[in-house]
C-alpha atoms as a PDB file:
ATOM      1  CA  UNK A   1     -14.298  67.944 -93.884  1.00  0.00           C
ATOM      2  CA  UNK A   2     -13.246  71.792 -93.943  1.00  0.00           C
ATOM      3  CA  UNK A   3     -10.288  72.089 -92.001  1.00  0.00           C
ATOM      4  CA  UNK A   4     -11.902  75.289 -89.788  1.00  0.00           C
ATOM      5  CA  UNK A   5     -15.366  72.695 -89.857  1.00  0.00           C
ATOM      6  CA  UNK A   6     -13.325  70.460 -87.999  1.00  0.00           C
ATOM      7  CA  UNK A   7     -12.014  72.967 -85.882  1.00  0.00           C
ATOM      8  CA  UNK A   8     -15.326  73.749 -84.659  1.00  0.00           C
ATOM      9  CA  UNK A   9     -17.159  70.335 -84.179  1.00  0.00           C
ATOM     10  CA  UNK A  10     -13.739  69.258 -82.197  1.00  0.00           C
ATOM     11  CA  UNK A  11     -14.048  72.529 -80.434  1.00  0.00           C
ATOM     12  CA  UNK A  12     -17.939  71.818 -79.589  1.00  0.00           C
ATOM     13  CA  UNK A  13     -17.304  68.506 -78.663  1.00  0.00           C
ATOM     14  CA  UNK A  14     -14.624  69.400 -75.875  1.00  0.00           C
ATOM     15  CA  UNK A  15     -17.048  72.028 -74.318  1.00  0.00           C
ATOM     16  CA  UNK A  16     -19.555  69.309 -73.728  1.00  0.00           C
ATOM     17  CA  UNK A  17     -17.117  67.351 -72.188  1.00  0.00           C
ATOM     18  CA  UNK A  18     -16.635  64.334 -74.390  1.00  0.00           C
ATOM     19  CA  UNK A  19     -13.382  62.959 -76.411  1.00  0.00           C
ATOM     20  CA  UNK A  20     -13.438  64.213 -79.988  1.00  0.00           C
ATOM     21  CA  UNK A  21     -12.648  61.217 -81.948  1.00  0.00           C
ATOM     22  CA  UNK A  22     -11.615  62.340 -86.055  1.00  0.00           C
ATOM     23  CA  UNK A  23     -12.026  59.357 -87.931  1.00  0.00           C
ATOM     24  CA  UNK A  24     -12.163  59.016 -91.833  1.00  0.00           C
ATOM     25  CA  UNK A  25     -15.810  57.345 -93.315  1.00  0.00           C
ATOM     26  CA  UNK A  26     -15.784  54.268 -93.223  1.00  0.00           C
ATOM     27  CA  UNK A  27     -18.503  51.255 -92.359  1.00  0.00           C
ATOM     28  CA  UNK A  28     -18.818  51.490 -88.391  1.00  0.00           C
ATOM     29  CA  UNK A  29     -16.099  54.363 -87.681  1.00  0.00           C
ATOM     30  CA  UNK A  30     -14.014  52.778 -84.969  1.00  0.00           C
ATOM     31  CA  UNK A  31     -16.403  51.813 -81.890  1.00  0.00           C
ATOM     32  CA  UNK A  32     -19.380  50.128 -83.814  1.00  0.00           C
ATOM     33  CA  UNK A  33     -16.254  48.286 -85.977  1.00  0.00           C
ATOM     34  CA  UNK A  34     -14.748  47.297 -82.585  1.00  0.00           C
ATOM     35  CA  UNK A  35     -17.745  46.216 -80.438  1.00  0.00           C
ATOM     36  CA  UNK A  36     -19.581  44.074 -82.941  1.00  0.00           C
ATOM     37  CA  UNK A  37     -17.085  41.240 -83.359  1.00  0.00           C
ATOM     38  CA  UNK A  38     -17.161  40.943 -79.390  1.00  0.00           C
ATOM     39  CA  UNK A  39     -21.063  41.122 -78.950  1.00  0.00           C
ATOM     40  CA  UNK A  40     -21.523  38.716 -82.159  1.00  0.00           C
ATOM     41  CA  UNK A  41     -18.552  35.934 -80.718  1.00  0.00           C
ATOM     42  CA  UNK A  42     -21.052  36.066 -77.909  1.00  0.00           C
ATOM     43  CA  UNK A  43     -23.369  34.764 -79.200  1.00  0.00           C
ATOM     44  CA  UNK A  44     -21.935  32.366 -81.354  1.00  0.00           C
ATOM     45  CA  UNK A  45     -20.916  31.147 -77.318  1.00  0.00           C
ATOM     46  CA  UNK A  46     -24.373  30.820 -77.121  1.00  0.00           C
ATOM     47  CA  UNK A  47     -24.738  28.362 -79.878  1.00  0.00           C
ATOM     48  CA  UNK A  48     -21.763  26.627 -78.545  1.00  0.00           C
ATOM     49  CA  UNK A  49     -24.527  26.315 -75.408  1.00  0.00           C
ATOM     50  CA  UNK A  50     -22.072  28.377 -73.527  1.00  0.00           C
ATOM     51  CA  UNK A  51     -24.285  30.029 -70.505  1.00  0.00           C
ATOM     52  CA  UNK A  52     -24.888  33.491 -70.922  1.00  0.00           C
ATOM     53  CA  UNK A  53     -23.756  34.183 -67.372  1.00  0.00           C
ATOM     54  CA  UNK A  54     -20.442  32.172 -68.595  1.00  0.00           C
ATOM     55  CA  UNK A  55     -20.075  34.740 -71.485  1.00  0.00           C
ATOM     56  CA  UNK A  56     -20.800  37.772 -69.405  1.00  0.00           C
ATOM     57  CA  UNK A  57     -18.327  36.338 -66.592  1.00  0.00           C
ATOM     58  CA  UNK A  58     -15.296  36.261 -68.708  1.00  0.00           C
ATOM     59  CA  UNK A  59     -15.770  39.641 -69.666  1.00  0.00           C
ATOM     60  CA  UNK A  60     -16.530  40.925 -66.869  1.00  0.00           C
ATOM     61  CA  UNK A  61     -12.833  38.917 -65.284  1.00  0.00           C
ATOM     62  CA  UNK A  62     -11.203  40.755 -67.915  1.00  0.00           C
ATOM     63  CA  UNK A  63     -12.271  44.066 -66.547  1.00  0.00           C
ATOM     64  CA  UNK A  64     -15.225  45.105 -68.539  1.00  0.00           C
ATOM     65  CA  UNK A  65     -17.970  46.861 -66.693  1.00  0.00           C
ATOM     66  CA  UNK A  66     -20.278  44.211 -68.150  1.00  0.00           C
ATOM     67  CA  UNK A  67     -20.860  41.644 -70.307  1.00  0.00           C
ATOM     68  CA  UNK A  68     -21.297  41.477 -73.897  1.00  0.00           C
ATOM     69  CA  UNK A  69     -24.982  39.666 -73.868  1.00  0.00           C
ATOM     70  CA  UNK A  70     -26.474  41.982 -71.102  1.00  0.00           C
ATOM     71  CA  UNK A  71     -24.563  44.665 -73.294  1.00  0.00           C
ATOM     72  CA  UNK A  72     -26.316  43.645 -76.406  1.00  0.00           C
ATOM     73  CA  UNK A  73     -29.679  44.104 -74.491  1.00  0.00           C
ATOM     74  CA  UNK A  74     -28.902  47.560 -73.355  1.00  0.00           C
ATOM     75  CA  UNK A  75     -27.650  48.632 -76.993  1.00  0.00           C
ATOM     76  CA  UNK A  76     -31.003  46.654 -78.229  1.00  0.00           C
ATOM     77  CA  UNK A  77     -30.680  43.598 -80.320  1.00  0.00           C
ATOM     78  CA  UNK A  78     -32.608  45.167 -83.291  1.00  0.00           C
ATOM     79  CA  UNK A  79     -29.392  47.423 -83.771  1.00  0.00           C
ATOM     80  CA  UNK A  80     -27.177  45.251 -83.412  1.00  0.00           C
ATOM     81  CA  UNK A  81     -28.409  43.309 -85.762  1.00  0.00           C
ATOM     82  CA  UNK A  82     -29.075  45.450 -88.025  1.00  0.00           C
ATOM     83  CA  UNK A  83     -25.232  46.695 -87.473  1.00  0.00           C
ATOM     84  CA  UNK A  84     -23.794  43.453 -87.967  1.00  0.00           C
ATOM     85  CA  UNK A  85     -25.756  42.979 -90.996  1.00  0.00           C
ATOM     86  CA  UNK A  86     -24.271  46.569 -92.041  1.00  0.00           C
ATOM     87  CA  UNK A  87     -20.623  45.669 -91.685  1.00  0.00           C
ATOM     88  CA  UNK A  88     -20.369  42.104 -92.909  1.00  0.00           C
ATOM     89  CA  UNK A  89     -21.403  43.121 -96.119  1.00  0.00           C
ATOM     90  CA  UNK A  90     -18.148  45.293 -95.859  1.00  0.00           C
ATOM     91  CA  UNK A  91     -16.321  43.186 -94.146  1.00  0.00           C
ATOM     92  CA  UNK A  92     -17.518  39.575 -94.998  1.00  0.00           C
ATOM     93  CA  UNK A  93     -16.207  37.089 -93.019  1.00  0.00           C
ATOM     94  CA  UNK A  94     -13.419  39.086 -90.769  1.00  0.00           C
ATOM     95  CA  UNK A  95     -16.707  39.185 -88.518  1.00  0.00           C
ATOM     96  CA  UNK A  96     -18.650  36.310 -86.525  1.00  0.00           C
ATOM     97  CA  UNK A  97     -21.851  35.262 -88.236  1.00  0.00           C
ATOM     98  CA  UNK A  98     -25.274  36.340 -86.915  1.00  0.00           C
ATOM     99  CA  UNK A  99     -27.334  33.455 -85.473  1.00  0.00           C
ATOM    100  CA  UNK A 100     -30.723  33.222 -87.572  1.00  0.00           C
ATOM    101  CA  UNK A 101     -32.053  32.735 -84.000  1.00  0.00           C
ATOM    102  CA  UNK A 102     -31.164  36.889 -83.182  1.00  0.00           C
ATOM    103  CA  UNK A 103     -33.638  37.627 -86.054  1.00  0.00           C
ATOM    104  CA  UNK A 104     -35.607  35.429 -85.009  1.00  0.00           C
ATOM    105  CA  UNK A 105     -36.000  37.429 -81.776  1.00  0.00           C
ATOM    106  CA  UNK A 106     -36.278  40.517 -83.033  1.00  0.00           C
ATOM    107  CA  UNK A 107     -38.809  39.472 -85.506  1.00  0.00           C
ATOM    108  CA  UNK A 108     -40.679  38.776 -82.190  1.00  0.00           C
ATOM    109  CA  UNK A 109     -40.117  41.727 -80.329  1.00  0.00           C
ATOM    110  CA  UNK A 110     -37.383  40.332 -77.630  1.00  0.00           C
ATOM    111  CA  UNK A 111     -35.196  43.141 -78.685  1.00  0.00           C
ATOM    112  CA  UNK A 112     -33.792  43.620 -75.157  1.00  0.00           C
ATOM    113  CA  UNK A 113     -33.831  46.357 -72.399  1.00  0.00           C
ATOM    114  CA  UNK A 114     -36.243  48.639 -74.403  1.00  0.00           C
ATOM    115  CA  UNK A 115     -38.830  46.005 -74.701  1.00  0.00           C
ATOM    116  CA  UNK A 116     -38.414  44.229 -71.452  1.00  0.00           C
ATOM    117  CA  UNK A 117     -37.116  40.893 -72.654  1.00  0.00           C
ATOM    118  CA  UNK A 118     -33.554  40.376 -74.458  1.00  0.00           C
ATOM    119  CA  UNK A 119     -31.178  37.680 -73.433  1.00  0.00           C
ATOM    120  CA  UNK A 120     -32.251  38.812 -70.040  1.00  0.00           C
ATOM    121  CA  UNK A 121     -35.568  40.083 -68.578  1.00  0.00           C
ATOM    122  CA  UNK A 122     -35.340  44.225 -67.595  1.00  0.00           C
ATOM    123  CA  UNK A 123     -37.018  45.541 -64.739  1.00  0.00           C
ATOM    124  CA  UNK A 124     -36.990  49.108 -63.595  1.00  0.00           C
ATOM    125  CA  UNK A 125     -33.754  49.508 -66.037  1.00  0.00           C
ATOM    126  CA  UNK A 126     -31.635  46.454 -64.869  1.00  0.00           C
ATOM    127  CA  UNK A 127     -30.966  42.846 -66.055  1.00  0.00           C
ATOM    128  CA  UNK A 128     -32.897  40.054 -63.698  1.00  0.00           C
ATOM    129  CA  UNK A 129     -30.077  37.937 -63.395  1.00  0.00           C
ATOM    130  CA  UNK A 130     -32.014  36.484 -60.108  1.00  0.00           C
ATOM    131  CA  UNK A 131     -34.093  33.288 -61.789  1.00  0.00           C
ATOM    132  CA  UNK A 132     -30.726  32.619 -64.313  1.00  0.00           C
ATOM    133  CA  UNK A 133     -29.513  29.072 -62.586  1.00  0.00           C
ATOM    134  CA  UNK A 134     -25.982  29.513 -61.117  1.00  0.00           C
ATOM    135  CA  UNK A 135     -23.277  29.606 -63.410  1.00  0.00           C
ATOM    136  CA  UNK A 136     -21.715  25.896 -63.180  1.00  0.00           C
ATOM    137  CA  UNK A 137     -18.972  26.377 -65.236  1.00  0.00           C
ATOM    138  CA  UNK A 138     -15.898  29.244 -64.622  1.00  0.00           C
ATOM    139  CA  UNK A 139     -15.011  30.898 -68.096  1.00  0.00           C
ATOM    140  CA  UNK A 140     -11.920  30.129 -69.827  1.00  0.00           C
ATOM    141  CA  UNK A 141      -8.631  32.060 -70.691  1.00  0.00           C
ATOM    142  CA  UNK A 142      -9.832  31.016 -74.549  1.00  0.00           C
ATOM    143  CA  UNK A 143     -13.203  32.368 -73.551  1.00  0.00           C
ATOM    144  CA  UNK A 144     -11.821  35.264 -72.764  1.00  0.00           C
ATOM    145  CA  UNK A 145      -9.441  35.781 -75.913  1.00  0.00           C
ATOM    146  CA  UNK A 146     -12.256  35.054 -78.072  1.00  0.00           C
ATOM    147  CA  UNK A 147     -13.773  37.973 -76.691  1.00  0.00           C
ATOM    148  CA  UNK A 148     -11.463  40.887 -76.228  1.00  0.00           C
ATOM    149  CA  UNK A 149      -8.505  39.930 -79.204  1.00  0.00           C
ATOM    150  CA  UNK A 150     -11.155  40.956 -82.101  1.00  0.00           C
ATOM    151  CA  UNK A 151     -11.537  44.456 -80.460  1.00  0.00           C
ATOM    152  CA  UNK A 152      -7.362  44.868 -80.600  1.00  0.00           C
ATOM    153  CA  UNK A 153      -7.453  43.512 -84.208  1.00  0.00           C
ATOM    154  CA  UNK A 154      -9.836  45.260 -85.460  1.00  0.00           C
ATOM    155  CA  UNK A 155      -8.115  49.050 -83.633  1.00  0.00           C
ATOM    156  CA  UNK A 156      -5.071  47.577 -85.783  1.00  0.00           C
ATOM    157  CA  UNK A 157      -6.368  47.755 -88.792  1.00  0.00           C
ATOM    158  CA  UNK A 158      -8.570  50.914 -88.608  1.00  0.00           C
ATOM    159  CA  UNK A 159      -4.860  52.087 -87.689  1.00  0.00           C
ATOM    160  CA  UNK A 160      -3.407  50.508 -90.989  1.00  0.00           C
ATOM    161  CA  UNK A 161      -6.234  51.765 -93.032  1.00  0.00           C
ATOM    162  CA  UNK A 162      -5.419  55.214 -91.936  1.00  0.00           C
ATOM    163  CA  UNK A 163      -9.405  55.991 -90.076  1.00  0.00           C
ATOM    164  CA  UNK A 164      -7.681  56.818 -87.263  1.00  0.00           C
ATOM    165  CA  UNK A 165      -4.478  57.673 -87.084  1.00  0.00           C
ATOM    166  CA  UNK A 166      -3.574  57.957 -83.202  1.00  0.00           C
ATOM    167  CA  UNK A 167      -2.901  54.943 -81.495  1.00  0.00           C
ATOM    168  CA  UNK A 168      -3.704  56.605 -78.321  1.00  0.00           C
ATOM    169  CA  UNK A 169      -6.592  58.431 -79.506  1.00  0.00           C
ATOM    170  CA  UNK A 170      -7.932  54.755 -80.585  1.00  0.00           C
ATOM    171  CA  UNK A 171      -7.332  53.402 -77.112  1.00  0.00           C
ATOM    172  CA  UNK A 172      -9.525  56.398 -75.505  1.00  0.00           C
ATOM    173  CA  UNK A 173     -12.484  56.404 -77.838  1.00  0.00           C
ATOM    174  CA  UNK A 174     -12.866  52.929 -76.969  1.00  0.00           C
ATOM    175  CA  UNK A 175     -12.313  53.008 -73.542  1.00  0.00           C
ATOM    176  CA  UNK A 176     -15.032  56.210 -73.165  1.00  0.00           C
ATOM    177  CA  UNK A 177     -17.476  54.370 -76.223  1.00  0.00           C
ATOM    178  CA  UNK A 178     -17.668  51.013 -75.032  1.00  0.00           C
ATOM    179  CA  UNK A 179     -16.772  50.422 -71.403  1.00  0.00           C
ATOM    180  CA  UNK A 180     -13.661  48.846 -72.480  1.00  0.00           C
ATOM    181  CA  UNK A 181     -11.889  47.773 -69.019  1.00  0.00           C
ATOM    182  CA  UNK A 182     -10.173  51.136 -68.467  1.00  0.00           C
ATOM    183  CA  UNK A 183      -6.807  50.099 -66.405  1.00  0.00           C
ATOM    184  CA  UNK A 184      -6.066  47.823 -69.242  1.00  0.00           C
ATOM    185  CA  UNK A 185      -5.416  51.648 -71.017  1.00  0.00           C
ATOM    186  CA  UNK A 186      -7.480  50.479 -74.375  1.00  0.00           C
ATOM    187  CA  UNK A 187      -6.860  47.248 -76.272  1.00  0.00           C
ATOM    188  CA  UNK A 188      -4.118  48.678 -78.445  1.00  0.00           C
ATOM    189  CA  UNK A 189      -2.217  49.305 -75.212  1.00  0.00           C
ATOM    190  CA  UNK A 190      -3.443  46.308 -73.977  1.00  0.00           C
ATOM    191  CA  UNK A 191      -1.754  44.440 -76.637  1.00  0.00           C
ATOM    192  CA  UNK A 192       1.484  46.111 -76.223  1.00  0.00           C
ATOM    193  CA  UNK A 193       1.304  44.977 -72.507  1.00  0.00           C
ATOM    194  CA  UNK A 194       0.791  41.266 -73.512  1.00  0.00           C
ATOM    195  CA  UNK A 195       3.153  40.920 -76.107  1.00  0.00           C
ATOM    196  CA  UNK A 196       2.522  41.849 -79.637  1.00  0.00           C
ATOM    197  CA  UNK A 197       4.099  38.196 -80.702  1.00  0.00           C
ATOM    198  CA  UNK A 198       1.949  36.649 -78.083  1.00  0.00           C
ATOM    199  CA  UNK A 199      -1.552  38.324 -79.754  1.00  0.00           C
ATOM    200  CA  UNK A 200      -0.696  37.393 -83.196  1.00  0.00           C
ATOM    201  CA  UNK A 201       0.209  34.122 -82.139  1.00  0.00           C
ATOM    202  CA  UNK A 202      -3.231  33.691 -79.571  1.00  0.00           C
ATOM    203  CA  UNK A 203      -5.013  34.950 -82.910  1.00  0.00           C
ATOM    204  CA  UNK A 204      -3.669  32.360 -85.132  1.00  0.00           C
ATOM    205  CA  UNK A 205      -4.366  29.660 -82.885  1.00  0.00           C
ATOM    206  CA  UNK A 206      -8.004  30.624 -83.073  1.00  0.00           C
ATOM    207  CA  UNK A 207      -7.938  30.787 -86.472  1.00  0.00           C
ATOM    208  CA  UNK A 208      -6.831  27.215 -86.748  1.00  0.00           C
ATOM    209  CA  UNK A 209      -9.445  26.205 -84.121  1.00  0.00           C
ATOM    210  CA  UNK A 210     -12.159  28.479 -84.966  1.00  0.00           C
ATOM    211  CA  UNK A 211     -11.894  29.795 -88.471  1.00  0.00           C
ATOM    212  CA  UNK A 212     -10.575  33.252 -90.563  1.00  0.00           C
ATOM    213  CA  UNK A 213     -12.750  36.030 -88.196  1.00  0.00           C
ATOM    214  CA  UNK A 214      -9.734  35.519 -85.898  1.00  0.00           C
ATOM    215  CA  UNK A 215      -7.118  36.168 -88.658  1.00  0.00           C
ATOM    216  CA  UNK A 216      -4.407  38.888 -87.219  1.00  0.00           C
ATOM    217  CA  UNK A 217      -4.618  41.758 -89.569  1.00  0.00           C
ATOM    218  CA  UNK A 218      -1.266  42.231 -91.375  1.00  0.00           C
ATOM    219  CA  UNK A 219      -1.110  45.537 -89.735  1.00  0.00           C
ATOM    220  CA  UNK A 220       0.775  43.838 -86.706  1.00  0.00           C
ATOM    221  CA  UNK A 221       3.505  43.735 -88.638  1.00  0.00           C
ATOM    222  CA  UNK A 222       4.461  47.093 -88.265  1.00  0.00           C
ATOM    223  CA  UNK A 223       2.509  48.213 -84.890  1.00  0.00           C
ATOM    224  CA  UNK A 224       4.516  49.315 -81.793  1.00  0.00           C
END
């Protein structure tokens, strides 16, 4: 983009009050490239006949504002779908499968809050949670790694491949464009909390349980 283009749409985006984010083209920018791998481990839970509530517990222990099922509902499950479709032809198996049972719903119209049945069923703009049975099962530290450590991996190597090129910058956009748990300060900063060693190792552990979506990209070699 024209340098003095840029200028401008940075400009106009400040006076409306929201975090510029320059990012180089590329399939799903930086937020949709983050947020899928969470909402699509999700529901690969599901298959695992993980509870919803379970799934929307852990993240919710880890900070976020909500879960990733009900957040697949609000977003709609016919674009998520049809994002998920978008990036693993890009990205191939670095992301979790979709379920043939998610087309299956939004072949049928179940395509969440803006049809008044998802995952959950929406009234008046909010998730009935109130006929779900009670969770009987606490979610799991692994539960909760499954979740979140794809987001950090994935702000890694949109870092590496140069589409954004401010680790901080990174941390904000996905703190303001997905809800990420904001006193973690982003997952890039969240991983420098933890322990980079500690991430790559959590991530190869769950790449010998669970397969090569959880592969740490090689640009942990050189983040700090």
């Amino acid at each position: 983009t024209d340098a003095q283009l840029l200028k401008q749409a940075l400009a106009f985006v400040g006076a409306i009050d929201r975090l510029p984010l320059p990012v180089k083209s590329s399939p799903g920018f930086l937020v949709n490239r983050a947020l899928t791998p969470y909402m699509l481990e999700a529901m690969l839970m599901l298959d695992e006949k993980i509870d919803k509530s379970v799934i929307d517990a852990a993240a919710k222990k880890f900070g976020m504002p909500m879960g990733p099922i009900e957040l697949a509902d609000q977003v709609g499950l016919d674009i998520c779908l049809d994002v998920g479709d978008m990036l693993r032809s890009k990205f191939g198996d670095l992301l979790p499968p979709t379920p043939a049972w998610l087309r299956d719903k939004v072949a049928r119209g179940e395509l969440g809050r803006k049809s008044g049945k998802g995952f959950y069923v929406w009234k008046d703009g909010k998730a009935d949670t109130s006929s779900d049975p009670p969770a009987t099962t606490e979610p799991t530290a692994e539960m909760i790694d499954r979740l979140i450590l794809p987001m950090s991996n994935v702000c890694v190597a949109c870092l590496r491949e140069g589409i954004v090129d401010n680790a901080d910058v990174v941390d904000g956009a996905v703190i303001f464009g997905t809800g990420y748990a904001p006193f973690r300060g982003g997952p890039l900063n969240y991983a420098r909390t933890r322990g980079v060693e500690n991430v790559v190792a959590t991530l190869d552990a769950l790449t010998d349980k669970f397969g090569g979506r959880f592969a740490p990209d090689a640009g942990w070699e050189t983040f700090k």
